[in-house]
PDB file of N, CA and C in Angstrom:
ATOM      1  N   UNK A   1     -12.544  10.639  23.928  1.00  0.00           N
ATOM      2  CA  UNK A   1     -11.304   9.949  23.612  1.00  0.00           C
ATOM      3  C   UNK A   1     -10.528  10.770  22.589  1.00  0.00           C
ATOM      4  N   UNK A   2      -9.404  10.736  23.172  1.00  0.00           N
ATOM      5  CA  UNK A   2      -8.423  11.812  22.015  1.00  0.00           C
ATOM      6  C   UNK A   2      -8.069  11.086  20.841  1.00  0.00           C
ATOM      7  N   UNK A   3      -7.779  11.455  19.794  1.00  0.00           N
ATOM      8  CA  UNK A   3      -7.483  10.772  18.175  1.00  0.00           C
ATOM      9  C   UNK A   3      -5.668  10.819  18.603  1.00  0.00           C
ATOM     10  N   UNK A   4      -4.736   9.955  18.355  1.00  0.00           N
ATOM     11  CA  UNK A   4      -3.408  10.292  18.180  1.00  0.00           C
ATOM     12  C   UNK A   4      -3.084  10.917  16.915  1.00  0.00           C
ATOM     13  N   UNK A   5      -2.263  11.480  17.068  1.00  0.00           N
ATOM     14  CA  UNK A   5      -1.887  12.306  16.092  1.00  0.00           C
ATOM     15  C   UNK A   5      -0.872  11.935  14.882  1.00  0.00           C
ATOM     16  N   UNK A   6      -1.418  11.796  13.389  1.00  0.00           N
ATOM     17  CA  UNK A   6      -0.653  11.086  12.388  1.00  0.00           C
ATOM     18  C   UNK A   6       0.359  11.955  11.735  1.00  0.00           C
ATOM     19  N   UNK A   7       0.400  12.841  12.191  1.00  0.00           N
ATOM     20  CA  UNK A   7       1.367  14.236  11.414  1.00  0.00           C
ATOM     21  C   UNK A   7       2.834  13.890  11.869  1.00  0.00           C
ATOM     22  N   UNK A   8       3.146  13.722  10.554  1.00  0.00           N
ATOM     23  CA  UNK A   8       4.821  13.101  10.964  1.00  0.00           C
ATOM     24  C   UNK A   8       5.817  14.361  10.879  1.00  0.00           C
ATOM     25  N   UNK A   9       6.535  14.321  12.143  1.00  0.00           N
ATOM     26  CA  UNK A   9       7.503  15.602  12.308  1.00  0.00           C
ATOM     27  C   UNK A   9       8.292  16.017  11.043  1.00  0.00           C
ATOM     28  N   UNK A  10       8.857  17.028  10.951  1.00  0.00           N
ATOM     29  CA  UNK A  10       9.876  17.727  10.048  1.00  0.00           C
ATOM     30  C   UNK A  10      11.131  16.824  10.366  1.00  0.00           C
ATOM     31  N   UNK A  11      11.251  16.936  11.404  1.00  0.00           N
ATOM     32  CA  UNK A  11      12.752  16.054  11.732  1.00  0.00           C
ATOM     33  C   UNK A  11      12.912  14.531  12.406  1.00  0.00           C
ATOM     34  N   UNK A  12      11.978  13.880  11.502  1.00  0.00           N
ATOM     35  CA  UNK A  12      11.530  12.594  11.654  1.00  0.00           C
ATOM     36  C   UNK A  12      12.952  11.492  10.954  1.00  0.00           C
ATOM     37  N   UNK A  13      13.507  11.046  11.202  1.00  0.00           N
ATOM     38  CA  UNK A  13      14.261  10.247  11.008  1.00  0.00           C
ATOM     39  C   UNK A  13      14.071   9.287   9.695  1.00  0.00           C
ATOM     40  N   UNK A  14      14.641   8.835   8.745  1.00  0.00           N
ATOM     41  CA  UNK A  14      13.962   8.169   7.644  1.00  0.00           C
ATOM     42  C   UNK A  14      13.135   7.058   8.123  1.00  0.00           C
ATOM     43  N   UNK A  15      14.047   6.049   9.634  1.00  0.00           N
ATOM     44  CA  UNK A  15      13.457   5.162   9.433  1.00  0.00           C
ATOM     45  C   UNK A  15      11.742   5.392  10.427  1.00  0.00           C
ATOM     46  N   UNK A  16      12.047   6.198  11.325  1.00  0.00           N
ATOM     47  CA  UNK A  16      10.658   6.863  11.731  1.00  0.00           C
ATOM     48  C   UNK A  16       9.317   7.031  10.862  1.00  0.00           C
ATOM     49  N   UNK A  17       9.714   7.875   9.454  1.00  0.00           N
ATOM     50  CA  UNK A  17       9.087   7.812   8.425  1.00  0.00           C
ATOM     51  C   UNK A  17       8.407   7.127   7.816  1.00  0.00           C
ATOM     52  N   UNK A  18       9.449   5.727   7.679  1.00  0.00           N
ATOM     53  CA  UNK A  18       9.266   4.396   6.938  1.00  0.00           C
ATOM     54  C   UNK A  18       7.979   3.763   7.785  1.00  0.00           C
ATOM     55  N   UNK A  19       8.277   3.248   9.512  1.00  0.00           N
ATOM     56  CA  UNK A  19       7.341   2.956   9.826  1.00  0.00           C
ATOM     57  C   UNK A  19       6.271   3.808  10.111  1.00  0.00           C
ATOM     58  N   UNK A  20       6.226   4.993  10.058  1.00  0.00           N
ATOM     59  CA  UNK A  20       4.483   5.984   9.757  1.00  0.00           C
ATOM     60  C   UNK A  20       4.302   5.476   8.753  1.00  0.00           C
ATOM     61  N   UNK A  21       4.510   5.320   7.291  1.00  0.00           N
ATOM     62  CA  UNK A  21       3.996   5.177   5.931  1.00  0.00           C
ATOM     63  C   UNK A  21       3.253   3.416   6.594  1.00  0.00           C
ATOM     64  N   UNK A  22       4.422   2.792   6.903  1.00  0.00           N
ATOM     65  CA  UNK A  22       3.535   1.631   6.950  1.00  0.00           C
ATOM     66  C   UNK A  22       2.552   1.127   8.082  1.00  0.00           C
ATOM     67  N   UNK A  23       2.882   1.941   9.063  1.00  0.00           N
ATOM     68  CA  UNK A  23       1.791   2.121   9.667  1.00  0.00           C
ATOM     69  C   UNK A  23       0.249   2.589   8.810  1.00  0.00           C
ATOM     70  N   UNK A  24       0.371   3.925   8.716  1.00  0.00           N
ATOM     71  CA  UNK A  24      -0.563   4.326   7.586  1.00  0.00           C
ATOM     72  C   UNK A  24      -1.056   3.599   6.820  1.00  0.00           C
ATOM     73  N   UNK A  25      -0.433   3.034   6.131  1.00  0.00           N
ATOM     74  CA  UNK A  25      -0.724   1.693   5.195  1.00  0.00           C
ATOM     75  C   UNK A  25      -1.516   0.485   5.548  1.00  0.00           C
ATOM     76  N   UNK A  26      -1.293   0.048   6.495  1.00  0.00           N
ATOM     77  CA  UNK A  26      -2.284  -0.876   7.462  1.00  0.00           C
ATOM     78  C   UNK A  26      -3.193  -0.223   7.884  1.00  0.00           C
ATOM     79  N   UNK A  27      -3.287   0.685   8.501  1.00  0.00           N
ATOM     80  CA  UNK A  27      -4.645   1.742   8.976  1.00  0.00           C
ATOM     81  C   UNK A  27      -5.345   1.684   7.568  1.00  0.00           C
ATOM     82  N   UNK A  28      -4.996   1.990   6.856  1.00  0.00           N
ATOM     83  CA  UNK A  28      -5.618   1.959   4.979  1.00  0.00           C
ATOM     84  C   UNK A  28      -6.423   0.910   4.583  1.00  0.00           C
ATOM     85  N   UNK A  29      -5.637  -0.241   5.048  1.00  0.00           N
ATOM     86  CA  UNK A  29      -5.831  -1.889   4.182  1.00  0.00           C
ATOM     87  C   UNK A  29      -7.113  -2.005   5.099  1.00  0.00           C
ATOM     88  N   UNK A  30      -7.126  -1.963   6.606  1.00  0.00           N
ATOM     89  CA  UNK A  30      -8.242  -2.314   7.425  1.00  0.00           C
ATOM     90  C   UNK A  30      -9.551  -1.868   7.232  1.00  0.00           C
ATOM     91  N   UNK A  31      -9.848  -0.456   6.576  1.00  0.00           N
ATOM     92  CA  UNK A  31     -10.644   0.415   6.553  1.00  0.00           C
ATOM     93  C   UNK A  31     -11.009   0.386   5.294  1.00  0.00           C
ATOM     94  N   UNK A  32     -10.025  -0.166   4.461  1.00  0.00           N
ATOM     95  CA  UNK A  32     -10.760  -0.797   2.712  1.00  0.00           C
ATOM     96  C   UNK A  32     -11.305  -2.349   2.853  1.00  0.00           C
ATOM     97  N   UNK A  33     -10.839  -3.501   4.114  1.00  0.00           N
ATOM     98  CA  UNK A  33     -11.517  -4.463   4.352  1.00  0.00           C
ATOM     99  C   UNK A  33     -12.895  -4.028   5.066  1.00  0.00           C
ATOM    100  N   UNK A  34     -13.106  -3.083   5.787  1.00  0.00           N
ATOM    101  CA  UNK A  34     -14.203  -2.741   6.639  1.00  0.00           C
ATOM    102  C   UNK A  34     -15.105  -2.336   5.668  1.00  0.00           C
ATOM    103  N   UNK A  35     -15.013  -1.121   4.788  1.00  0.00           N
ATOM    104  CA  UNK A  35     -15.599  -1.066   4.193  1.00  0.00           C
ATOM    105  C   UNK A  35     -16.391  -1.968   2.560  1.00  0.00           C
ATOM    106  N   UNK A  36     -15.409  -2.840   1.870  1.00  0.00           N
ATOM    107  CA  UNK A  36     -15.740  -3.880   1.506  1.00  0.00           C
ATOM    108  C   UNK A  36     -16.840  -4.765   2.324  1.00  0.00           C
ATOM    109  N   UNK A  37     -16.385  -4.863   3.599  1.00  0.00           N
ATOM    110  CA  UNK A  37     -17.514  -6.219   4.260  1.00  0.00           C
ATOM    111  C   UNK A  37     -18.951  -5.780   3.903  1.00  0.00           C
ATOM    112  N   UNK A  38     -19.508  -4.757   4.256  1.00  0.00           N
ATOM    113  CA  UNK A  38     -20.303  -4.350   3.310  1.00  0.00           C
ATOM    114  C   UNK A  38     -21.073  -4.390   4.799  1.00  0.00           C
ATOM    115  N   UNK A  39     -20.549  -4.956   6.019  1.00  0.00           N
ATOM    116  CA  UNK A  39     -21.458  -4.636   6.889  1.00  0.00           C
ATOM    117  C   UNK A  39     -21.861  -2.522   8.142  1.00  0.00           C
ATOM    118  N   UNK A  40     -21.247  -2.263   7.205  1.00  0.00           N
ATOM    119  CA  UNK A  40     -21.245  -0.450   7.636  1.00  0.00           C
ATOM    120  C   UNK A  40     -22.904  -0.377   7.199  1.00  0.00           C
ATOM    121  N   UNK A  41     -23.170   0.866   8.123  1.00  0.00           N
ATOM    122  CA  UNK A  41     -24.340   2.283   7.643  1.00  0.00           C
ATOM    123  C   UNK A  41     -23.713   2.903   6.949  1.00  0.00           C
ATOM    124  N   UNK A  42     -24.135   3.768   6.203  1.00  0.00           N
ATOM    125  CA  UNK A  42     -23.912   4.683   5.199  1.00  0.00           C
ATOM    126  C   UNK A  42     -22.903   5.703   6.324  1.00  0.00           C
ATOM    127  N   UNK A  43     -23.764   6.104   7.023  1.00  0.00           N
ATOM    128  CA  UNK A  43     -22.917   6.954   8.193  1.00  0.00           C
ATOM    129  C   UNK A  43     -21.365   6.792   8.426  1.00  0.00           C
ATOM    130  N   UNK A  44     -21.545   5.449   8.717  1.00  0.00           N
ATOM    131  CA  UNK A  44     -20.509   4.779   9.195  1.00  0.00           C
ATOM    132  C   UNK A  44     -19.269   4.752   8.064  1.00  0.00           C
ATOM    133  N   UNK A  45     -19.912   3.750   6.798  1.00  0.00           N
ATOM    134  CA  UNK A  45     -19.036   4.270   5.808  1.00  0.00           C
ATOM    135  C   UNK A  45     -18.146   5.328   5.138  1.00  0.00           C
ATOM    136  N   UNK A  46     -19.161   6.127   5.027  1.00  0.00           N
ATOM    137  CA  UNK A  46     -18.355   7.469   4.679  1.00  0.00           C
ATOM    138  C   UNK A  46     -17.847   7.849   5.947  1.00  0.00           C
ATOM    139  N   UNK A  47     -17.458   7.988   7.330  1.00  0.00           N
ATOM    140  CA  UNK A  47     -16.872   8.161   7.816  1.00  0.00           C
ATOM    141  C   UNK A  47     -15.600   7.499   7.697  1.00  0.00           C
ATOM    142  N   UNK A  48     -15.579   5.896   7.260  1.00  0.00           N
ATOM    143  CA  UNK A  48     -14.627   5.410   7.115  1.00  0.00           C
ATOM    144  C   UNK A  48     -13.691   5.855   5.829  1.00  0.00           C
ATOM    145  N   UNK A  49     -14.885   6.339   5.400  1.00  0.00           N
ATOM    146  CA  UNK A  49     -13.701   6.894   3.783  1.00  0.00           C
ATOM    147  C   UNK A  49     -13.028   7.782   3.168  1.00  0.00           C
ATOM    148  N   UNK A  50     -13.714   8.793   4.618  1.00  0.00           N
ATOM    149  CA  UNK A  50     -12.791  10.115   4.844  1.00  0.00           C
ATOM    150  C   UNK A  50     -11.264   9.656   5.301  1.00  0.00           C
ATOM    151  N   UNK A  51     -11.578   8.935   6.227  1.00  0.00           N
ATOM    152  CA  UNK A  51     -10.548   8.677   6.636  1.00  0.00           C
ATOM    153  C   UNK A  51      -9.489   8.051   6.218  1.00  0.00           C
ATOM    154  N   UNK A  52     -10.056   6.878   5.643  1.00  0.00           N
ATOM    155  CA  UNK A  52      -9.248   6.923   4.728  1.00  0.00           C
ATOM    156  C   UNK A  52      -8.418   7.818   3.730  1.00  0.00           C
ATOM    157  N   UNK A  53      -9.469   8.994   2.728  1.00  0.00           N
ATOM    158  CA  UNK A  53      -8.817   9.658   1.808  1.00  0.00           C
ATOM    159  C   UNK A  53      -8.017  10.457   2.847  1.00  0.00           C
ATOM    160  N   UNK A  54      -7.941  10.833   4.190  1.00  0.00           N
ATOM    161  CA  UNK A  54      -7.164  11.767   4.981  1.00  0.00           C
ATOM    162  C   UNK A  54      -6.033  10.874   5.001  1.00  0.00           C
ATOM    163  N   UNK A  55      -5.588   9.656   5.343  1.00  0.00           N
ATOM    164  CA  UNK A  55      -4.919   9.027   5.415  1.00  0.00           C
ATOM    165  C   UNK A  55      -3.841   8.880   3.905  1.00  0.00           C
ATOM    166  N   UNK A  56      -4.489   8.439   3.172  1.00  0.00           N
ATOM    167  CA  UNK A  56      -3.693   8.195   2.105  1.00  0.00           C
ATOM    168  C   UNK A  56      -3.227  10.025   1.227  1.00  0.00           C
ATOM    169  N   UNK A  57      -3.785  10.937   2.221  1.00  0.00           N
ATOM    170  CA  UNK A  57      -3.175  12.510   2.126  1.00  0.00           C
ATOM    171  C   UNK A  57      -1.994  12.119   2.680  1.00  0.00           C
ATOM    172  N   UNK A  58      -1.621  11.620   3.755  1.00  0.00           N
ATOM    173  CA  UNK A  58      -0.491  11.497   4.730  1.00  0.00           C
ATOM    174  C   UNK A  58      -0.052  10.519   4.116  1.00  0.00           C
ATOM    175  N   UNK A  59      -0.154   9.598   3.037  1.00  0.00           N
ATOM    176  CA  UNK A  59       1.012   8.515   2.705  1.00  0.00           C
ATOM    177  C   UNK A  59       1.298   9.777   1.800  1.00  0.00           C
ATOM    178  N   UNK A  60       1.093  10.286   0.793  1.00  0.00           N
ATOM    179  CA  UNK A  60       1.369  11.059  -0.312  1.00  0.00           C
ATOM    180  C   UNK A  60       2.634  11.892   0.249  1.00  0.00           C
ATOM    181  N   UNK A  61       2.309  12.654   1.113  1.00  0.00           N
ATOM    182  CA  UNK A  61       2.797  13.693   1.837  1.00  0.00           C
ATOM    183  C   UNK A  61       4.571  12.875   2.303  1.00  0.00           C
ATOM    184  N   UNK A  62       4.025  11.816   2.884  1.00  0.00           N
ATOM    185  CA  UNK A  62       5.558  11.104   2.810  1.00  0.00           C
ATOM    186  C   UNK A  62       6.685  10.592   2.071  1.00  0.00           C
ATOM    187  N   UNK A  63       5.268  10.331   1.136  1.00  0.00           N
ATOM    188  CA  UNK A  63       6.130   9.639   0.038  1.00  0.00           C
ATOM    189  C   UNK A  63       7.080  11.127  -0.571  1.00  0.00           C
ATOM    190  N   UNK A  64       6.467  12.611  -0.591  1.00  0.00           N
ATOM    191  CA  UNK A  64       6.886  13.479  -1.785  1.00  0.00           C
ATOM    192  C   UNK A  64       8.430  13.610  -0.578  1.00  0.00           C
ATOM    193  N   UNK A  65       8.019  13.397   0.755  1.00  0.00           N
ATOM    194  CA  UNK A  65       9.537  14.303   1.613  1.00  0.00           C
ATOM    195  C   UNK A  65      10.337  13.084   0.904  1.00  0.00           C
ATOM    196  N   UNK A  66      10.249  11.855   1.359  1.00  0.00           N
ATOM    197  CA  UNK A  66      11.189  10.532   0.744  1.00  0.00           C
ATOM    198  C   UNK A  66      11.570  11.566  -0.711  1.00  0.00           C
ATOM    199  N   UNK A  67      11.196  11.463  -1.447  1.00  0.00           N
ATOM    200  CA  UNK A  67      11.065  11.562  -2.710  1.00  0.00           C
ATOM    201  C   UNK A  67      12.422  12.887  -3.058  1.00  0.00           C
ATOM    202  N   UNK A  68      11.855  13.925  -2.006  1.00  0.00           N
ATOM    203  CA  UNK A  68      13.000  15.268  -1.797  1.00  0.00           C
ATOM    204  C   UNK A  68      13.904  14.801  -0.964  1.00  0.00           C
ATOM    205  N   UNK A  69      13.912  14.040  -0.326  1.00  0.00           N
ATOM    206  CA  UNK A  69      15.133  13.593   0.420  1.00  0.00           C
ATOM    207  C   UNK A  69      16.406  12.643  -0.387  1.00  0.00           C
ATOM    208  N   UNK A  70      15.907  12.059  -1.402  1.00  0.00           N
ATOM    209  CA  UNK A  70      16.644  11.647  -2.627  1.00  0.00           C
ATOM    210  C   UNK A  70      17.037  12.280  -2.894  1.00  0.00           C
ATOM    211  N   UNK A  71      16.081  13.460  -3.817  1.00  0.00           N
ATOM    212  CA  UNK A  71      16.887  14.237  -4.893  1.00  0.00           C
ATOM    213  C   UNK A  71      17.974  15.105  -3.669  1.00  0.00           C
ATOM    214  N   UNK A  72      17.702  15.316  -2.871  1.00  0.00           N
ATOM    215  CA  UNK A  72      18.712  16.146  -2.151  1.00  0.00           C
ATOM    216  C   UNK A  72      20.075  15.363  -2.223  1.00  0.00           C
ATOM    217  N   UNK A  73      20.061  13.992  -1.790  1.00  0.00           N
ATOM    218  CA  UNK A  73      21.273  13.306  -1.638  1.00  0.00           C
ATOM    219  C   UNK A  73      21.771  12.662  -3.192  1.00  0.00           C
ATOM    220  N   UNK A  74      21.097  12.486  -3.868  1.00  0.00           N
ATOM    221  CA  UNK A  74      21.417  12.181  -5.509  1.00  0.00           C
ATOM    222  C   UNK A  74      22.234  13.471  -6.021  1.00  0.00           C
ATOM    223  N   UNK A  75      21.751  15.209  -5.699  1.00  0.00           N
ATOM    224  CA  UNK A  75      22.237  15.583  -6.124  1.00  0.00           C
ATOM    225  C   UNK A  75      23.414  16.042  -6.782  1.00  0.00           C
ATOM    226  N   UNK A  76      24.284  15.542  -6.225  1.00  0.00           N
ATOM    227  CA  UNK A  76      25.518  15.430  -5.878  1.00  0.00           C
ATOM    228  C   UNK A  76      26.161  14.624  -6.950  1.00  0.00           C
ATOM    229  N   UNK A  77      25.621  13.596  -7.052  1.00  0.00           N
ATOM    230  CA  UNK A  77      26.261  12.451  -7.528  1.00  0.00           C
ATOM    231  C   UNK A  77      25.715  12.388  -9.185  1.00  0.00           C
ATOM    232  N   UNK A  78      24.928  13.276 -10.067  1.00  0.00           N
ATOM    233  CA  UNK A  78      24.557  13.123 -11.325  1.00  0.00           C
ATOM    234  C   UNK A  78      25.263  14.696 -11.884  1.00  0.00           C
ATOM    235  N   UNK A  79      25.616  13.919 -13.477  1.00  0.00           N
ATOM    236  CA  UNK A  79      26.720  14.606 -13.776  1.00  0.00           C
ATOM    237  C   UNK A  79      26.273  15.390 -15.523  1.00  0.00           C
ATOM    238  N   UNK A  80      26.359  16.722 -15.363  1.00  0.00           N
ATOM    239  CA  UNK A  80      25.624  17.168 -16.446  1.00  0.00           C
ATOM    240  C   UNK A  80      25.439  16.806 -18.185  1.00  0.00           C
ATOM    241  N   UNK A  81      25.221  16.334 -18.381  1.00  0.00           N
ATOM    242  CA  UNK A  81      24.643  15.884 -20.403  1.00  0.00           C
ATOM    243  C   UNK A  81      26.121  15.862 -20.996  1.00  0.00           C
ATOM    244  N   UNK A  82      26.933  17.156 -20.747  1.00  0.00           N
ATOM    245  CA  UNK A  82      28.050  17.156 -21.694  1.00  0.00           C
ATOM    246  C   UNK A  82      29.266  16.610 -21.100  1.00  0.00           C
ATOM    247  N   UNK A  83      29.546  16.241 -19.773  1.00  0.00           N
ATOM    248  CA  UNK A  83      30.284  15.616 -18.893  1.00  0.00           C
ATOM    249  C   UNK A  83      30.349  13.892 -18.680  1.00  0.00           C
ATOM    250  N   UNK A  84      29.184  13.573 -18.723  1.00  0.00           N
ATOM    251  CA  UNK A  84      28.573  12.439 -19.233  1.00  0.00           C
ATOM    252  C   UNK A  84      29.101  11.598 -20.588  1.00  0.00           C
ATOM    253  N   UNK A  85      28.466  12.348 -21.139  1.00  0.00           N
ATOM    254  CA  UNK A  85      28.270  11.951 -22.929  1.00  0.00           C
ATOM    255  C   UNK A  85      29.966  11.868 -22.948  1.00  0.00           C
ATOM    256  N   UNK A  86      30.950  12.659 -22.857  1.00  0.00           N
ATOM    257  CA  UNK A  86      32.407  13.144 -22.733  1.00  0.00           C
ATOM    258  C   UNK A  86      33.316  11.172 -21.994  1.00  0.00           C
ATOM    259  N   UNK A  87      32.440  10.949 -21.181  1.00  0.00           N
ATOM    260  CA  UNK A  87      32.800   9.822 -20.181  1.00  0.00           C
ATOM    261  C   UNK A  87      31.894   9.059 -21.189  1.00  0.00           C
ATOM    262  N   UNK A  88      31.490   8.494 -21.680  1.00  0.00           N
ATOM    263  CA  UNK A  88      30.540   7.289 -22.070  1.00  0.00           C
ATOM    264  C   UNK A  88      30.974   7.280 -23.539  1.00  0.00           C
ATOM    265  N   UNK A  89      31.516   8.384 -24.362  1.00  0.00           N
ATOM    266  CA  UNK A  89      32.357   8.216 -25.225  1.00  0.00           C
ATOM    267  C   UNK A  89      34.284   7.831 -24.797  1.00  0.00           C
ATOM    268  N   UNK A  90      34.582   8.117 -23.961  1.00  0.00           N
ATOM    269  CA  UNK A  90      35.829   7.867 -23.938  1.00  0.00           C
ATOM    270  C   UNK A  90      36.274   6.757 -22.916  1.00  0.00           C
ATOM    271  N   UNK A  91      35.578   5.753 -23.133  1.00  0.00           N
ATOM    272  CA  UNK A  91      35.388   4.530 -22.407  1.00  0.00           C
ATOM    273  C   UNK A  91      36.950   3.660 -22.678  1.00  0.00           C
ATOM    274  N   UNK A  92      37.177   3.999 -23.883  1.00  0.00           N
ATOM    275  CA  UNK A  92      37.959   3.055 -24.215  1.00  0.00           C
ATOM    276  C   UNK A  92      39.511   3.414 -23.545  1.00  0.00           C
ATOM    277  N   UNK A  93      39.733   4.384 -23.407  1.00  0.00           N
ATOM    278  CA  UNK A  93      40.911   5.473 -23.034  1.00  0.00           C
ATOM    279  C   UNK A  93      41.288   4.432 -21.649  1.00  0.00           C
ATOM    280  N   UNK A  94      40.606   4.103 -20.423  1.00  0.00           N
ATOM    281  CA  UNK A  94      40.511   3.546 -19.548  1.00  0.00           C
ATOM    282  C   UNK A  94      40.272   2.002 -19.566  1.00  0.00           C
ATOM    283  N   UNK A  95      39.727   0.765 -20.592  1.00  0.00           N
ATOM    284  CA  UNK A  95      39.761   0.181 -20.811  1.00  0.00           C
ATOM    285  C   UNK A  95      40.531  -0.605 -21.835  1.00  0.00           C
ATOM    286  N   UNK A  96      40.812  -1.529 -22.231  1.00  0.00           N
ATOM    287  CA  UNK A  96      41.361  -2.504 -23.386  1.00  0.00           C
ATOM    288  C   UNK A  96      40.676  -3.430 -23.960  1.00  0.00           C
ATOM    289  N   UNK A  97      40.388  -3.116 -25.222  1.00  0.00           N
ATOM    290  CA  UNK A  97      39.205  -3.964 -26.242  1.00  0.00           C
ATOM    291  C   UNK A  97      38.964  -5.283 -25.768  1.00  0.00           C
ATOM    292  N   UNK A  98      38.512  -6.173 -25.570  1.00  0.00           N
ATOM    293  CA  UNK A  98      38.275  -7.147 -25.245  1.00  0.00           C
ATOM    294  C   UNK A  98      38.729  -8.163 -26.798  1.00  0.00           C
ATOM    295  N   UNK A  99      39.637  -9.199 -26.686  1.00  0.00           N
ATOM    296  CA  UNK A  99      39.867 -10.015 -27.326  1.00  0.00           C
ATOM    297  C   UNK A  99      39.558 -11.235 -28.197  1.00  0.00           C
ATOM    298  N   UNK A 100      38.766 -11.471 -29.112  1.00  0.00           N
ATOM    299  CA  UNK A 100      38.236 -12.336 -29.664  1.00  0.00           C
ATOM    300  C   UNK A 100      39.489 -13.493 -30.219  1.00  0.00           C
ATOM    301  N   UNK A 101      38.633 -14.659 -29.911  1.00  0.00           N
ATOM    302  CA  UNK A 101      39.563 -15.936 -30.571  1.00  0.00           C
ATOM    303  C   UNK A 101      39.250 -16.140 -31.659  1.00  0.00           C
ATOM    304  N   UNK A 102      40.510 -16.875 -31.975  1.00  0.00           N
ATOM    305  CA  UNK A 102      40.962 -16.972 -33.297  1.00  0.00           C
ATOM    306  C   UNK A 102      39.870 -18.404 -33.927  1.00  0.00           C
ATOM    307  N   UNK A 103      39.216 -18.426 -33.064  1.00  0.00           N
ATOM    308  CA  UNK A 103      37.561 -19.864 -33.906  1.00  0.00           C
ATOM    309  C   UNK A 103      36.752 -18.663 -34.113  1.00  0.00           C
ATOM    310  N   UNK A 104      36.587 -17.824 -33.344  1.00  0.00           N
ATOM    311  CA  UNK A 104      35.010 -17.219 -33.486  1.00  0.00           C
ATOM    312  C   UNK A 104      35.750 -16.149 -34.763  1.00  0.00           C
ATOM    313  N   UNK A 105      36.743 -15.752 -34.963  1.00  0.00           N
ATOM    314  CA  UNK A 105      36.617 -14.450 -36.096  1.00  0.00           C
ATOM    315  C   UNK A 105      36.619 -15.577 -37.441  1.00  0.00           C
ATOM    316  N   UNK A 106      36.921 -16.600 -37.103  1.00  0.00           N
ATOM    317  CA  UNK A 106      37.163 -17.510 -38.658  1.00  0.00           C
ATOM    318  C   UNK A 106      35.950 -18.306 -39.107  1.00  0.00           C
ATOM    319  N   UNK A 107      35.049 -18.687 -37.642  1.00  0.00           N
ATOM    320  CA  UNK A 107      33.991 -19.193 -38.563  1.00  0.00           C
ATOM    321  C   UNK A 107      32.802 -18.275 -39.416  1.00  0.00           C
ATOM    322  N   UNK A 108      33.010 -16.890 -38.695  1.00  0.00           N
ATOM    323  CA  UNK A 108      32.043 -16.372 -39.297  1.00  0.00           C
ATOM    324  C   UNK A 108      32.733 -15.533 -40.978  1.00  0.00           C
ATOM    325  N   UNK A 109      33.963 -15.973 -41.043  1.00  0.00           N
ATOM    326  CA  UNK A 109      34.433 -15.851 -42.598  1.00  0.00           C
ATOM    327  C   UNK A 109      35.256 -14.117 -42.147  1.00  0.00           C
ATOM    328  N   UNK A 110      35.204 -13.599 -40.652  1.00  0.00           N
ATOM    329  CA  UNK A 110      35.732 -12.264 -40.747  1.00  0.00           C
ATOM    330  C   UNK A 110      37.334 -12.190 -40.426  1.00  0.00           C
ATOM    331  N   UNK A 111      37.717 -11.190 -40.545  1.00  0.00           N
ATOM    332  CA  UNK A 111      39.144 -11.083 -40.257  1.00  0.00           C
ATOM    333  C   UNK A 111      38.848 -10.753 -38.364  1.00  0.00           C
ATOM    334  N   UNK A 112      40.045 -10.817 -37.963  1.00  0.00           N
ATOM    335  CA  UNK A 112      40.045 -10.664 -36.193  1.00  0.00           C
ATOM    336  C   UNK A 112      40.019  -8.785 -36.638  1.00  0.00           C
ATOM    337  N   UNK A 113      39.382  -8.192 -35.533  1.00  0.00           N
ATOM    338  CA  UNK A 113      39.047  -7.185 -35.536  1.00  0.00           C
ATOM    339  C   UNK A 113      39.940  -6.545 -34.461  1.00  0.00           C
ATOM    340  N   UNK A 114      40.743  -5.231 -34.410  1.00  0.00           N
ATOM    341  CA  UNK A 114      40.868  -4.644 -33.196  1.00  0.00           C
ATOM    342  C   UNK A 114      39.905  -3.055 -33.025  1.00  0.00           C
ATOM    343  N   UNK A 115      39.387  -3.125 -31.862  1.00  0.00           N
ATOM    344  CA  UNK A 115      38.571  -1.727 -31.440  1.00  0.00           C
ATOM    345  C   UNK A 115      39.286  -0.772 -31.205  1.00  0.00           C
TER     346      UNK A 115
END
């Protein structure tokens, strides 16, 4: 009997991906209940736990492309330390202070404030 083959293509589609991982993932859960039952041979076991650790090689392996497939598409969109900092200080330039009433600056004894 031939084994199918868990090696997920290069040009696997995300959502292709998604269901290998969770596929994988169930192949995982079954083979940590099997082995828990406690009814295996030793034989048997460690066969099951290779397979397992081969398996959870192939979630890893997916998870790192997911993982580069982010940073590829994030890249784009994050904006360097001094470009940033430049925008998160000059907030106000684009906005208008927000207005406090004339109860809340008086009970606490302060004058009304402008930002």
């Amino acid at each position: 009997m031939a084994e199918e083959s868990t090696g997920v293509p290069h040009a696997a589609s995300p959502l292709t991906s998604i269901e290998e991982y969770d596929r994988l993932v169930g192949e995982i859960e079954a083979i940590v209940e099997r082995l828990e039952s406690g009814d295996l041979s030793l034989a048997e076991a460690l066969l099951e736990y290779q397979r397992g650790v081969e398996l959870i090689r192939l979630c890893n392996d997916l998870l790192d492309q997911a993982e580069l497939r982010i940073s590829e598409l994030s890249g784009g969109l994050r904006l360097n330390r001094e470009s940033e900092t430049a925008f998160r200080g000059d907030y106000r330039r684009y906005f208008s202070p927000l207005e406090a009433t004339d109860e809340e600056d008086t009970e606490d004894g302060n004058e009304p404030s402008n930002c």
